[in-house]
C-alpha atoms as a PDB file:
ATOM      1  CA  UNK A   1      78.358  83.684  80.034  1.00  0.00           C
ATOM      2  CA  UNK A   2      77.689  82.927  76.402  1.00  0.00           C
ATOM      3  CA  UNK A   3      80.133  80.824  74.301  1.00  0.00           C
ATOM      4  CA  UNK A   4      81.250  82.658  72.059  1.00  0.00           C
ATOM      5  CA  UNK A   5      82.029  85.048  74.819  1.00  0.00           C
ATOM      6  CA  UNK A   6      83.927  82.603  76.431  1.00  0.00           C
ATOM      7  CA  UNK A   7      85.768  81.307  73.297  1.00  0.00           C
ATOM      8  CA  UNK A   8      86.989  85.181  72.677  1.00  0.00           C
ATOM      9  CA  UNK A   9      88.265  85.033  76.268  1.00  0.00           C
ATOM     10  CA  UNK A  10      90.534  82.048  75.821  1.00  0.00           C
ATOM     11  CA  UNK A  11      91.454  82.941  72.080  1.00  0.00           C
ATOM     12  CA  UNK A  12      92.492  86.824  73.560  1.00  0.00           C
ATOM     13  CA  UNK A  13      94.645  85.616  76.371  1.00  0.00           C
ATOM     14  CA  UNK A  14      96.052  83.308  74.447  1.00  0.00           C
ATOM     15  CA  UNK A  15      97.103  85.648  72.160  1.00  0.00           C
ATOM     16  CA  UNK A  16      98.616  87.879  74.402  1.00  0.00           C
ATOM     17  CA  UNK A  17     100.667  85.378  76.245  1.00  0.00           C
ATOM     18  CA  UNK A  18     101.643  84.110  73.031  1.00  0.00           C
ATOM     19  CA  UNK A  19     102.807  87.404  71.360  1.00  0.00           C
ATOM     20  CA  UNK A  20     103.910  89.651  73.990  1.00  0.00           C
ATOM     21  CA  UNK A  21     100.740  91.827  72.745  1.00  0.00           C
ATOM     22  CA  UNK A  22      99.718  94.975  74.400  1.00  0.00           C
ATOM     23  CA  UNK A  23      95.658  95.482  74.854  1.00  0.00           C
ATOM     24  CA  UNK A  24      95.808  98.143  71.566  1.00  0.00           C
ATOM     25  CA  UNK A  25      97.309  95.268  69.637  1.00  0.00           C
ATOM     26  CA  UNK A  26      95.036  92.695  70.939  1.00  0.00           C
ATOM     27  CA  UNK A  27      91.973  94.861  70.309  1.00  0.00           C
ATOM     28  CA  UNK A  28      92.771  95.363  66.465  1.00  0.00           C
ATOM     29  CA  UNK A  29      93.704  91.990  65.770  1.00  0.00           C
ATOM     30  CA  UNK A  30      90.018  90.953  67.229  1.00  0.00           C
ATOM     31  CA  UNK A  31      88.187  93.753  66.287  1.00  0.00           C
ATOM     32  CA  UNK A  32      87.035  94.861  69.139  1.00  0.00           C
ATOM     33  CA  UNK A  33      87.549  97.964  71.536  1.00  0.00           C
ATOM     34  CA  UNK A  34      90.330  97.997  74.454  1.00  0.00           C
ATOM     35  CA  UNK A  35      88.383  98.439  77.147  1.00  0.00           C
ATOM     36  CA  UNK A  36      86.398  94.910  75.850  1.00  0.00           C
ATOM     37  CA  UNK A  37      90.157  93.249  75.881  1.00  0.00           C
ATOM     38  CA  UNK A  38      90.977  94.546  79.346  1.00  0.00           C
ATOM     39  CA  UNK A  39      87.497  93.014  81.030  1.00  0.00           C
ATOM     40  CA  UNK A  40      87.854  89.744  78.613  1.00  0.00           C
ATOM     41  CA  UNK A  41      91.758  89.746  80.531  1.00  0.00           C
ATOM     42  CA  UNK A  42      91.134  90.564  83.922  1.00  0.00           C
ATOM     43  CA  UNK A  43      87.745  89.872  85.183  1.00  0.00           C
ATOM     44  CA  UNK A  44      85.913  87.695  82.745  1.00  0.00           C
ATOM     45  CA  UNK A  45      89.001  84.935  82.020  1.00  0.00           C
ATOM     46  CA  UNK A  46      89.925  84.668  86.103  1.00  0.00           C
ATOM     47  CA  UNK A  47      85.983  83.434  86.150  1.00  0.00           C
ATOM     48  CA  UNK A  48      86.905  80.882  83.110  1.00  0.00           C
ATOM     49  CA  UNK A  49      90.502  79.917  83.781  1.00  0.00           C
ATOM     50  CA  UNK A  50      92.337  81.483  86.454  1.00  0.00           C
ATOM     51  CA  UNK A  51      95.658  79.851  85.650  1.00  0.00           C
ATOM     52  CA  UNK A  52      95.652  81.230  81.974  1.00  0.00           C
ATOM     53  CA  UNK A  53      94.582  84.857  83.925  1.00  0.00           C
ATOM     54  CA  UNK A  54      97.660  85.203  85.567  1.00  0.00           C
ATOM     55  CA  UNK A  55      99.414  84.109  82.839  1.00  0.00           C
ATOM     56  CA  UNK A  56      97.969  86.718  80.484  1.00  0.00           C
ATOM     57  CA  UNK A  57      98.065  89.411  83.718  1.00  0.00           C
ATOM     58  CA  UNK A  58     101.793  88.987  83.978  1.00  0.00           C
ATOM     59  CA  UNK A  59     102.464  90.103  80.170  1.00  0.00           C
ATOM     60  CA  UNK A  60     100.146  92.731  80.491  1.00  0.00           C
ATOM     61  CA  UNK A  61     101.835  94.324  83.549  1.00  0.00           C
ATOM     62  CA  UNK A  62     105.080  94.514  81.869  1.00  0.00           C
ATOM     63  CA  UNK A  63     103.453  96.356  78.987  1.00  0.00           C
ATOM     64  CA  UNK A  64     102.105  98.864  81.621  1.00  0.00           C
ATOM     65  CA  UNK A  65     105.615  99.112  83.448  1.00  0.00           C
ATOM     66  CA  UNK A  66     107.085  99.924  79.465  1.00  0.00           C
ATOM     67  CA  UNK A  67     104.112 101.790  77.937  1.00  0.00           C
ATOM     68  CA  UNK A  68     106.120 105.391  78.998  1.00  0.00           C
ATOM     69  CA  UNK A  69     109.267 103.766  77.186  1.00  0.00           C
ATOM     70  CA  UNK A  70     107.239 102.729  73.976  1.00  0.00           C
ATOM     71  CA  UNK A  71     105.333 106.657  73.485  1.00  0.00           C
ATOM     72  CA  UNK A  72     108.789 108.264  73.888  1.00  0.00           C
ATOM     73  CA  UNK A  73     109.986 106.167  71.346  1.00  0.00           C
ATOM     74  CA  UNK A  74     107.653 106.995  68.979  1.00  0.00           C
ATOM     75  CA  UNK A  75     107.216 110.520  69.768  1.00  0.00           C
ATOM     76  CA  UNK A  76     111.167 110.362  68.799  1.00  0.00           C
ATOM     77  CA  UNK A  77     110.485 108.751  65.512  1.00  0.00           C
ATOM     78  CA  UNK A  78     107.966 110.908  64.631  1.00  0.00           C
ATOM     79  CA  UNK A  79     110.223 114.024  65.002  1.00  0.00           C
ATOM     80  CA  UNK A  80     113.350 112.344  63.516  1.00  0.00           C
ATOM     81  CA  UNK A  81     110.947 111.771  60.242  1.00  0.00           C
ATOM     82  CA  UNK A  82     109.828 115.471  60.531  1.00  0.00           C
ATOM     83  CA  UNK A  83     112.799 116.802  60.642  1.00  0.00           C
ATOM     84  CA  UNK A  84     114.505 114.774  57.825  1.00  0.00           C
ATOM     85  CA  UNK A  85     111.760 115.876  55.738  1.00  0.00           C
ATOM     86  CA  UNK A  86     111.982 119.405  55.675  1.00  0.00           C
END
């Protein structure tokens, strides 16, 4: 695996154990896709540092188990703001 590669591994599951961060919030800070933040997470950082993989695997199962939670939230706000418009 190239460095840099490697380097973006460490620095995304870092980020994610550091700030809670869901794979779409991971992937804009970076720049780069969510499907490139979910291989970087699961299969190419258990190949660098498996520790830090379970780490970073932890957070992003409990984003998974709340995702549902999160969209009905914000399909709430975005009605609330609708209707307080008109």
């Amino acid at each position: 695996m190239k460095e840099y590669i490697e380097e973006r591994v460490i620095a995304i599951a870092n980020y994610i154990i550091d700030h809670n961060a869901t794979v779409r919030q991971t992937a804009k800070k970076f720049g780069v896709s969510k499907s490139t933040v979910h291989k970087d997470a699961t299969e190419r950082l258990s190949q660098i540092n498996p520790a830090l993989a379970e780490e970073a695997r932890r957070v992003l199962d409990v984003n998974k188990q709340e995702r549902h939670i999160r969209g009905g939230m914000a399909t709430r706000e975005k009605y609330r703001g609708r209707s307080a418009a008109e």
